[in-house]
PDB file of N, CA and C in Angstrom:
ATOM      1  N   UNK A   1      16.252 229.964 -61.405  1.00  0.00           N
ATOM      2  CA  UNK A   1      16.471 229.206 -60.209  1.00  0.00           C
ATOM      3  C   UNK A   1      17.597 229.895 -59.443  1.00  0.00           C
ATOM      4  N   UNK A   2      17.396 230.145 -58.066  1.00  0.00           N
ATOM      5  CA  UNK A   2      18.192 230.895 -57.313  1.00  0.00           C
ATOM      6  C   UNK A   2      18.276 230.483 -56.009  1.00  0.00           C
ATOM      7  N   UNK A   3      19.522 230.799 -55.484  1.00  0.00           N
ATOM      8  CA  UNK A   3      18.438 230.384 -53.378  1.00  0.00           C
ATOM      9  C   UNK A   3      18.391 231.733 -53.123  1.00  0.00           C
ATOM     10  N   UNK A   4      17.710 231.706 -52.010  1.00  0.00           N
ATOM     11  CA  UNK A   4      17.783 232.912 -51.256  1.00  0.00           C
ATOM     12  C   UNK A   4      18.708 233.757 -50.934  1.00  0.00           C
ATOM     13  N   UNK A   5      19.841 233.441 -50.574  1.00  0.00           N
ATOM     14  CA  UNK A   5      21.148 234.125 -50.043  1.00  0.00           C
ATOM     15  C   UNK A   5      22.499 232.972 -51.036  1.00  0.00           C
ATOM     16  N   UNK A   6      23.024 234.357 -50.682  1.00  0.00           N
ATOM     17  CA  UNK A   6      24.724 233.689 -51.435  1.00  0.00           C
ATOM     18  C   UNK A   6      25.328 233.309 -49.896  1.00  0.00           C
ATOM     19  N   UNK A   7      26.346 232.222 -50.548  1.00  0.00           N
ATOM     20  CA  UNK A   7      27.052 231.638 -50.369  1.00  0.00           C
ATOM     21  C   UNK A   7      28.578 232.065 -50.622  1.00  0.00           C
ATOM     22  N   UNK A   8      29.393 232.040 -49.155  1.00  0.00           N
ATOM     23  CA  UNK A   8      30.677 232.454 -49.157  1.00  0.00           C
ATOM     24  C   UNK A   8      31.474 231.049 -49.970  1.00  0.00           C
ATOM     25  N   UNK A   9      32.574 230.994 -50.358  1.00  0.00           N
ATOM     26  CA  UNK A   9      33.095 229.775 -50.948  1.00  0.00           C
ATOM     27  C   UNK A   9      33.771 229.311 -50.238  1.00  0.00           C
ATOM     28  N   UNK A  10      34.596 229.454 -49.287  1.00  0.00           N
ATOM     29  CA  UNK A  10      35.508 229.206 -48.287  1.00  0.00           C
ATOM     30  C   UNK A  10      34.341 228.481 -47.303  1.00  0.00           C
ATOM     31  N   UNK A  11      35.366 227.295 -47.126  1.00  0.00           N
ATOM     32  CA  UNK A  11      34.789 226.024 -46.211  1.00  0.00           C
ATOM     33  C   UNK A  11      34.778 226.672 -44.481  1.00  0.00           C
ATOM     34  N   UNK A  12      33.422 226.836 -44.057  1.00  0.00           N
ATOM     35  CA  UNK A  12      33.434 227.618 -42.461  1.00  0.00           C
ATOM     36  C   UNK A  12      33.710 226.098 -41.638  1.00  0.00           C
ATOM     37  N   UNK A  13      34.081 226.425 -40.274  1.00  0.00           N
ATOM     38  CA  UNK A  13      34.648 225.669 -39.466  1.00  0.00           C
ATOM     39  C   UNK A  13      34.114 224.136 -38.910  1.00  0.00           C
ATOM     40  N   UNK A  14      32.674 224.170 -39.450  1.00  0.00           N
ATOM     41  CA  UNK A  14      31.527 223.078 -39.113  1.00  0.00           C
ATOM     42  C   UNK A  14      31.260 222.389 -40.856  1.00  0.00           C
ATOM     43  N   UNK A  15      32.510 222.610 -41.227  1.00  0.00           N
ATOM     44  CA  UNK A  15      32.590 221.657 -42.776  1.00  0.00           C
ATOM     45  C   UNK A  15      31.315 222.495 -43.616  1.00  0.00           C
ATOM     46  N   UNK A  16      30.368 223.795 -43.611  1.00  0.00           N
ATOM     47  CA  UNK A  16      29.602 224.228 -44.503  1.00  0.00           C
ATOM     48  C   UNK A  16      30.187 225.660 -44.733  1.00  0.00           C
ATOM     49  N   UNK A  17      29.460 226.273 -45.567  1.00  0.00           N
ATOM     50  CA  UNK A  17      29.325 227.734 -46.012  1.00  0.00           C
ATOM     51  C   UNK A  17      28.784 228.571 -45.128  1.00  0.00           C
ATOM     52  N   UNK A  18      29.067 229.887 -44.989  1.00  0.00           N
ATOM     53  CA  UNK A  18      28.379 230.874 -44.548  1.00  0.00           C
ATOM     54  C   UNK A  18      27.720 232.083 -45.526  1.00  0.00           C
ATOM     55  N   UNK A  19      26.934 232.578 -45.256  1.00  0.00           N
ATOM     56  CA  UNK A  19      26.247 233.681 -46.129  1.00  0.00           C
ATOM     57  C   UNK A  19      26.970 233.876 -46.290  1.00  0.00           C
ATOM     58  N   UNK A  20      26.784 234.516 -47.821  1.00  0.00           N
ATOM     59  CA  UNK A  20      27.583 235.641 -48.680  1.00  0.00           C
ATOM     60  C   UNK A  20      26.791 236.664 -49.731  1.00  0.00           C
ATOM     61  N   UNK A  21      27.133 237.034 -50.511  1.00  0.00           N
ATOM     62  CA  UNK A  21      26.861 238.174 -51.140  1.00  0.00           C
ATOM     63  C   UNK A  21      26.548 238.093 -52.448  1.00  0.00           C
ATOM     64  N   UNK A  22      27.013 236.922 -53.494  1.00  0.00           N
ATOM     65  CA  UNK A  22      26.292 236.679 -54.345  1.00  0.00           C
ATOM     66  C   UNK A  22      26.524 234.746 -54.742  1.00  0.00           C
ATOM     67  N   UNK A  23      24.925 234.618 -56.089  1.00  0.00           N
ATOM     68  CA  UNK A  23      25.037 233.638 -55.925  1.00  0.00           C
ATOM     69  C   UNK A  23      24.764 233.130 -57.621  1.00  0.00           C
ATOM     70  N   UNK A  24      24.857 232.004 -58.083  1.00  0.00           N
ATOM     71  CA  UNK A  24      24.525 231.561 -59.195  1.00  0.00           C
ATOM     72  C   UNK A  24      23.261 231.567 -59.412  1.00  0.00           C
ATOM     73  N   UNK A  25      23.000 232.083 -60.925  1.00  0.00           N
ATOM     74  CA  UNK A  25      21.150 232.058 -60.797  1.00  0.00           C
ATOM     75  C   UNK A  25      21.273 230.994 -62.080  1.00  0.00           C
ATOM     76  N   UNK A  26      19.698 230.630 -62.577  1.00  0.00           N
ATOM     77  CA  UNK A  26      20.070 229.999 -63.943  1.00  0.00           C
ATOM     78  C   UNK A  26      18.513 230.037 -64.303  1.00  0.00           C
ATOM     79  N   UNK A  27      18.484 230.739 -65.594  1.00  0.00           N
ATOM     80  CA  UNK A  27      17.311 230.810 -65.920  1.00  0.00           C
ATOM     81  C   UNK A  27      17.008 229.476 -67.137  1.00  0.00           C
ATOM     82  N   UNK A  28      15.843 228.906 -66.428  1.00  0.00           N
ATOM     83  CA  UNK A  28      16.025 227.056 -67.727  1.00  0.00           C
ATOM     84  C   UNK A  28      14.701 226.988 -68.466  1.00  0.00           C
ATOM     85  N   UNK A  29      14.079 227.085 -69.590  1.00  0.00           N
ATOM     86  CA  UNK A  29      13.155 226.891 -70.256  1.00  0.00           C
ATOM     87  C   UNK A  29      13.145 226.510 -71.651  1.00  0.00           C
ATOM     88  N   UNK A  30      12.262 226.445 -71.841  1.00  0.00           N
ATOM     89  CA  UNK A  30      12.272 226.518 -74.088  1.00  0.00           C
ATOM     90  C   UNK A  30      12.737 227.456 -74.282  1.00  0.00           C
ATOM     91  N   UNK A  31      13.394 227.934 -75.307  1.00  0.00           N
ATOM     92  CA  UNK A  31      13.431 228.861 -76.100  1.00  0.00           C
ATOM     93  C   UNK A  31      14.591 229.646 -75.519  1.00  0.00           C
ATOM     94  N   UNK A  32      15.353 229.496 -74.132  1.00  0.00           N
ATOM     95  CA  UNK A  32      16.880 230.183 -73.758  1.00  0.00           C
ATOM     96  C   UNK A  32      17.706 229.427 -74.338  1.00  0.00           C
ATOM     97  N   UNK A  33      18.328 230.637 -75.148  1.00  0.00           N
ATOM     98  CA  UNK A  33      19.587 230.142 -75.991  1.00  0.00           C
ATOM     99  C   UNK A  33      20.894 230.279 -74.787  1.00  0.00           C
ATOM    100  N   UNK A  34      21.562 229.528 -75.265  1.00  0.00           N
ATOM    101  CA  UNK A  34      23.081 229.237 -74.051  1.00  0.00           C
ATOM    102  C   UNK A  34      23.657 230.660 -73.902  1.00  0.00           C
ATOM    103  N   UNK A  35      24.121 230.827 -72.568  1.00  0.00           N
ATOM    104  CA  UNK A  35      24.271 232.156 -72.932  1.00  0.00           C
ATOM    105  C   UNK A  35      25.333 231.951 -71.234  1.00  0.00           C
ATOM    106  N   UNK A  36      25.626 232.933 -70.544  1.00  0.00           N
ATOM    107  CA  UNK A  36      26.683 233.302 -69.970  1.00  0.00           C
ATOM    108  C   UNK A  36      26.593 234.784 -69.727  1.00  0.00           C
ATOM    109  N   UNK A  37      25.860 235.470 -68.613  1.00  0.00           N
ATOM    110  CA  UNK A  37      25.959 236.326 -67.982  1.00  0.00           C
ATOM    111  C   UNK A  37      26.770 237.021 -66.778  1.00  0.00           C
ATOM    112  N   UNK A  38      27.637 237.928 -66.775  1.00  0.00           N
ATOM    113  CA  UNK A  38      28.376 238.505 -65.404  1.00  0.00           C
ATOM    114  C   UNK A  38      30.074 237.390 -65.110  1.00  0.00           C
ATOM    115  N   UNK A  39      29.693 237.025 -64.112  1.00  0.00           N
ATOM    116  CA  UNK A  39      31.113 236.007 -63.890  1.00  0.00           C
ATOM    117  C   UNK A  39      31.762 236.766 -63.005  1.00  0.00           C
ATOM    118  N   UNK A  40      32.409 235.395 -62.599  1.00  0.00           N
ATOM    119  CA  UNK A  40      33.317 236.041 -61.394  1.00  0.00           C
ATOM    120  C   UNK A  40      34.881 234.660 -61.418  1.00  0.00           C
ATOM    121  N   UNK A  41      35.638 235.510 -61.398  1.00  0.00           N
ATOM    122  CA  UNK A  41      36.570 234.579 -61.264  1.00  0.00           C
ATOM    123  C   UNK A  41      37.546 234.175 -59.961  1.00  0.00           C
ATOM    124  N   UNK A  42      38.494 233.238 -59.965  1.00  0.00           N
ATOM    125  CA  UNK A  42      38.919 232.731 -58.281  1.00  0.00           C
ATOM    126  C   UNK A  42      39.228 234.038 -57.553  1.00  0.00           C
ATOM    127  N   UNK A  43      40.155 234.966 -58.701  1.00  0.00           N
ATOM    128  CA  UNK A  43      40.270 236.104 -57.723  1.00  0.00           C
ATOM    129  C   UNK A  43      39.685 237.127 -57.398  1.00  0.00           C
ATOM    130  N   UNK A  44      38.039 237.105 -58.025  1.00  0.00           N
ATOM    131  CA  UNK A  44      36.701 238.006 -57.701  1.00  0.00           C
ATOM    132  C   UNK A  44      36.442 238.006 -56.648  1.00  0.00           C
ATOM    133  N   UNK A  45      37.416 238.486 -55.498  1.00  0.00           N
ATOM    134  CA  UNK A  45      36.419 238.142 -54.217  1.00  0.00           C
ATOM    135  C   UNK A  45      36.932 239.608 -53.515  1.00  0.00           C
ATOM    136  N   UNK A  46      35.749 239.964 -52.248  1.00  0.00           N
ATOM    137  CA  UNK A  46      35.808 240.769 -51.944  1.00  0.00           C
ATOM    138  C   UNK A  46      35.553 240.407 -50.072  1.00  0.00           C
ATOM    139  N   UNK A  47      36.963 240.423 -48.866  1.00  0.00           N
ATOM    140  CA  UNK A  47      36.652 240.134 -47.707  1.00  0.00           C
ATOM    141  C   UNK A  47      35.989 238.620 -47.696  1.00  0.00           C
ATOM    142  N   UNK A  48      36.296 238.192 -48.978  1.00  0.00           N
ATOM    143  CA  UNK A  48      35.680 236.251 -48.921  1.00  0.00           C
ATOM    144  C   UNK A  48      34.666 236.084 -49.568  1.00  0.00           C
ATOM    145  N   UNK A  49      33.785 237.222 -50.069  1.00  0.00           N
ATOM    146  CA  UNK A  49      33.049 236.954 -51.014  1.00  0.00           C
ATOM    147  C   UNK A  49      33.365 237.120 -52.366  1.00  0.00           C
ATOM    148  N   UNK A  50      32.188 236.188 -53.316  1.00  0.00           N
ATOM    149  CA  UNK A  50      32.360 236.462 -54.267  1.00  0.00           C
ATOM    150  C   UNK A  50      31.866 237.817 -55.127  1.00  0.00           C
ATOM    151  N   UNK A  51      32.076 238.606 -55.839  1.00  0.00           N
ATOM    152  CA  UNK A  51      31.689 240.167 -56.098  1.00  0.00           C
ATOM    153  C   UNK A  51      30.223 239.898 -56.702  1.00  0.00           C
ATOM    154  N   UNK A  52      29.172 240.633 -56.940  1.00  0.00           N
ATOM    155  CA  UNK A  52      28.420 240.477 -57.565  1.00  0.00           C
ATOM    156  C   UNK A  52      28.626 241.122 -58.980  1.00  0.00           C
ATOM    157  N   UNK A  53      28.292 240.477 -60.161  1.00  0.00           N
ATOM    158  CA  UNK A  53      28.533 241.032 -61.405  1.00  0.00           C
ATOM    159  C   UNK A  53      27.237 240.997 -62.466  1.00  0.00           C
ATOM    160  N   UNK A  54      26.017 240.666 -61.371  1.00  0.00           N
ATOM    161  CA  UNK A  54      24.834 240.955 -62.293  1.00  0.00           C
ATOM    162  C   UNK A  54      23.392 241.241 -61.366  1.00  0.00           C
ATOM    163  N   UNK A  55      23.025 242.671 -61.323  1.00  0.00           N
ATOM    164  CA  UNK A  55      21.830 243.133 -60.817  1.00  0.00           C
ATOM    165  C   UNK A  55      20.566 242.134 -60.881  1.00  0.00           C
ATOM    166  N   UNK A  56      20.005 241.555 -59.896  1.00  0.00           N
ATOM    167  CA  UNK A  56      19.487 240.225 -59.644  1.00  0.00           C
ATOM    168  C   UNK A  56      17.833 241.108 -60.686  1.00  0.00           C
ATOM    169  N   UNK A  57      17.466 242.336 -60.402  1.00  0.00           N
ATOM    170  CA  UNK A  57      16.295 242.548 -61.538  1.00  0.00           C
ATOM    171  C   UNK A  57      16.744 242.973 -62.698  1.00  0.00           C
ATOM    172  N   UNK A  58      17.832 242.779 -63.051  1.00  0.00           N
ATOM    173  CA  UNK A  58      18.014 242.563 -64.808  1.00  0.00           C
ATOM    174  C   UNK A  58      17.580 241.098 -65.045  1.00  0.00           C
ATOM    175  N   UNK A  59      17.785 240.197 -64.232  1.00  0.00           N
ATOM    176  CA  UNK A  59      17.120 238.855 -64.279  1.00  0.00           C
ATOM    177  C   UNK A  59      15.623 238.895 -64.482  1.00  0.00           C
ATOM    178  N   UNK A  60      14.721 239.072 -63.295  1.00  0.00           N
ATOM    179  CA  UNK A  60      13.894 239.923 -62.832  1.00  0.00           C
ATOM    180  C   UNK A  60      13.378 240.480 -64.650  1.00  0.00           C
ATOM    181  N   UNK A  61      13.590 241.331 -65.118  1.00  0.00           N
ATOM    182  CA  UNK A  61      13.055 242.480 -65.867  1.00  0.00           C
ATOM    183  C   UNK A  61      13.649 240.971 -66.904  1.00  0.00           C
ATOM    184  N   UNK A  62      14.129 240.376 -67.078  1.00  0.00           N
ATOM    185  CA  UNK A  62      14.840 238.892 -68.432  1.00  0.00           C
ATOM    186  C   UNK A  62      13.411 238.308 -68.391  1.00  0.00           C
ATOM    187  N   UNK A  63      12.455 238.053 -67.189  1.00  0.00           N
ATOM    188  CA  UNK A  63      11.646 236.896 -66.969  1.00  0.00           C
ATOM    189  C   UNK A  63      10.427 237.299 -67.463  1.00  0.00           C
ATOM    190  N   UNK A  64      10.182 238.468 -66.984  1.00  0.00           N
ATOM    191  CA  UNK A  64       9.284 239.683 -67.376  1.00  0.00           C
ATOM    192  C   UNK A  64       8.904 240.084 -68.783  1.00  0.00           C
ATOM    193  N   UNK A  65      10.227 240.482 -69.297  1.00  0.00           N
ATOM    194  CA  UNK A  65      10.088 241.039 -70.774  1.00  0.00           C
ATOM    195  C   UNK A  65       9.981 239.728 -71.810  1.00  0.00           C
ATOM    196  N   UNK A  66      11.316 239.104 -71.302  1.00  0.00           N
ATOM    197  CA  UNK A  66      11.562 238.033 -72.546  1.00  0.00           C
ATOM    198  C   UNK A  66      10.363 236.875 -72.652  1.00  0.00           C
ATOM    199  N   UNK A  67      10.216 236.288 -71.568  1.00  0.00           N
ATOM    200  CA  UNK A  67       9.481 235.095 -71.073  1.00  0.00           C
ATOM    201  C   UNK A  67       8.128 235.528 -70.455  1.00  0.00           C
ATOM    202  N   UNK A  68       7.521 236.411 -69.577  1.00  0.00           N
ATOM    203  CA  UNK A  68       6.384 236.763 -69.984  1.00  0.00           C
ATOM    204  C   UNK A  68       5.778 238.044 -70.988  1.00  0.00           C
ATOM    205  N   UNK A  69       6.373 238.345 -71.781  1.00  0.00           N
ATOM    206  CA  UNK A  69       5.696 239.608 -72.929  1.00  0.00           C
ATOM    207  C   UNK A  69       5.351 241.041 -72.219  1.00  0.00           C
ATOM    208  N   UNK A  70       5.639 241.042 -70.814  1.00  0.00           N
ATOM    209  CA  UNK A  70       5.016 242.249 -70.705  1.00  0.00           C
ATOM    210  C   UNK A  70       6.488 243.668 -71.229  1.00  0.00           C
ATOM    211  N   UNK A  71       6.498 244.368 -71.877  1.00  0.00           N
ATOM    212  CA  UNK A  71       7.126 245.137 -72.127  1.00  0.00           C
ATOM    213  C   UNK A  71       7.656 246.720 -71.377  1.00  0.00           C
ATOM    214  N   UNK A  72       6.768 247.052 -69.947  1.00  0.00           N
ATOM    215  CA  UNK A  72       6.813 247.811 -69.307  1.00  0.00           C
ATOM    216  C   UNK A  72       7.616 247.591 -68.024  1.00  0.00           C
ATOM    217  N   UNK A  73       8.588 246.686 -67.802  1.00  0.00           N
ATOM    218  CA  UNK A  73       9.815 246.683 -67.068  1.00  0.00           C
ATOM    219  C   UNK A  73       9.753 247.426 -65.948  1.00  0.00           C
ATOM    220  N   UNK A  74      10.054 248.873 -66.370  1.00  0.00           N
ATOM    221  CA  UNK A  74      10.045 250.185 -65.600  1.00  0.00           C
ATOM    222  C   UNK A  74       9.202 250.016 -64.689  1.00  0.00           C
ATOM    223  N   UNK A  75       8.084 250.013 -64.630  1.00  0.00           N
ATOM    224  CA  UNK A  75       6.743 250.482 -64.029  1.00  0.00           C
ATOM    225  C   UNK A  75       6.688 249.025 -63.215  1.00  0.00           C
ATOM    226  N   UNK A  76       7.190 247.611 -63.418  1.00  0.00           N
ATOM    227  CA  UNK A  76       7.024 246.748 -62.398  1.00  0.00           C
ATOM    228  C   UNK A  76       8.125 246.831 -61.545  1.00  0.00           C
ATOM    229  N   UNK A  77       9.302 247.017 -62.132  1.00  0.00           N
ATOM    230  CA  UNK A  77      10.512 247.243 -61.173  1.00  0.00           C
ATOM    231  C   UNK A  77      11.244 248.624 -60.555  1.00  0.00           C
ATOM    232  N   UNK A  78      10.320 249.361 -61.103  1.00  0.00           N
ATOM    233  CA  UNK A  78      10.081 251.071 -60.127  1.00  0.00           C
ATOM    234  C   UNK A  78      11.940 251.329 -60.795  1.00  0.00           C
ATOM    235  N   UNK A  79      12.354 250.941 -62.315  1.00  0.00           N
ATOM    236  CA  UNK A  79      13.701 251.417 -62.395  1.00  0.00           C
ATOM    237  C   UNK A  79      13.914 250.411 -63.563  1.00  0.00           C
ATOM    238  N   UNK A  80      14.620 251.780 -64.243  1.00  0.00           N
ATOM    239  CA  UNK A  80      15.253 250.841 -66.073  1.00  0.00           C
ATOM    240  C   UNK A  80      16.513 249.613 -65.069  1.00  0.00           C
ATOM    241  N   UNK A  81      16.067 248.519 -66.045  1.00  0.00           N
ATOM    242  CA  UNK A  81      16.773 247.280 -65.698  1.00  0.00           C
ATOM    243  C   UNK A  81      17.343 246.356 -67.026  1.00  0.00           C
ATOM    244  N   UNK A  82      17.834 246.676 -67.842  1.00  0.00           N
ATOM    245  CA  UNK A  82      17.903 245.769 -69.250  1.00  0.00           C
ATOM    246  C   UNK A  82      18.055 244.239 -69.047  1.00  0.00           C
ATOM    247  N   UNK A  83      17.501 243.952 -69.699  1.00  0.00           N
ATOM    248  CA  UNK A  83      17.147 242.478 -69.680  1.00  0.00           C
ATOM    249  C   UNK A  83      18.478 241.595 -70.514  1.00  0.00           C
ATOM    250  N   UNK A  84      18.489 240.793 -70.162  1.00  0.00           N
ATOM    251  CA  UNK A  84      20.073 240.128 -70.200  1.00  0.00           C
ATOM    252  C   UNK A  84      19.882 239.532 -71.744  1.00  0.00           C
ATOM    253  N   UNK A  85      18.624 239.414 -72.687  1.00  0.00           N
ATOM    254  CA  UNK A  85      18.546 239.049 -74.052  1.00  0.00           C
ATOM    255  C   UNK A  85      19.204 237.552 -73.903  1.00  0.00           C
ATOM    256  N   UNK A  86      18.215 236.720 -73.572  1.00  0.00           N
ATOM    257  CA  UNK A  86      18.854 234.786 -73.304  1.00  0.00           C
ATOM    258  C   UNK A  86      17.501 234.279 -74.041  1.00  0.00           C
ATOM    259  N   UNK A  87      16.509 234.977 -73.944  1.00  0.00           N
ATOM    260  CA  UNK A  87      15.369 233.873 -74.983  1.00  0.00           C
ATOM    261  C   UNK A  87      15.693 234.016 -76.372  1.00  0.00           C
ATOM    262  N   UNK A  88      15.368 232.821 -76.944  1.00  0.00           N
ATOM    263  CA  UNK A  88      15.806 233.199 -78.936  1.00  0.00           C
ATOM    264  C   UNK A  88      14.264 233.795 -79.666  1.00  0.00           C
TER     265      UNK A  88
END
């Protein structure tokens, strides 16, 4: 689960957010063990964003390998992507 665009954290002038650069993902099913990928902390920011600390198709290539079986990664995501290892 993801949105489309990140979210700056700093409150913009009309009480909401403005785009930003990265965002919380969360992958939820049977069989994902608890787990904790990338992170960013208060002072991770870069010009107001928060930094990105995890390549959105290592997710991508997680959903792929772990959760649907296909084992050829490479060849759907045109590039080695290691999979973040969250299914048990």
């Amino acid at each position: 689960m993801f949105t489309e665009c990140g979210r700056r954290v700093e409150e913009n002038g009309s009480l909401g957010t403005d785009h930003g650069t990265a965002t919380p993902m969360f992958i939820i099913s049977e069989g994902v063990r608890a787990a904790f990928a990338g992170g960013t902390r208060a002072t991770d920011f870069d010009d107001g964003n928060m930094r990105m600390t995890t390549d959105v198709r290592r997710v991508y290539a997680t959903a792929i390998k772990e959760w649907l079986g296909d084992a050829d990664t490479d060849a759907i995501l045109k590039g080695r992507f290691a999979p973040l290892g969250v299914f048990a």
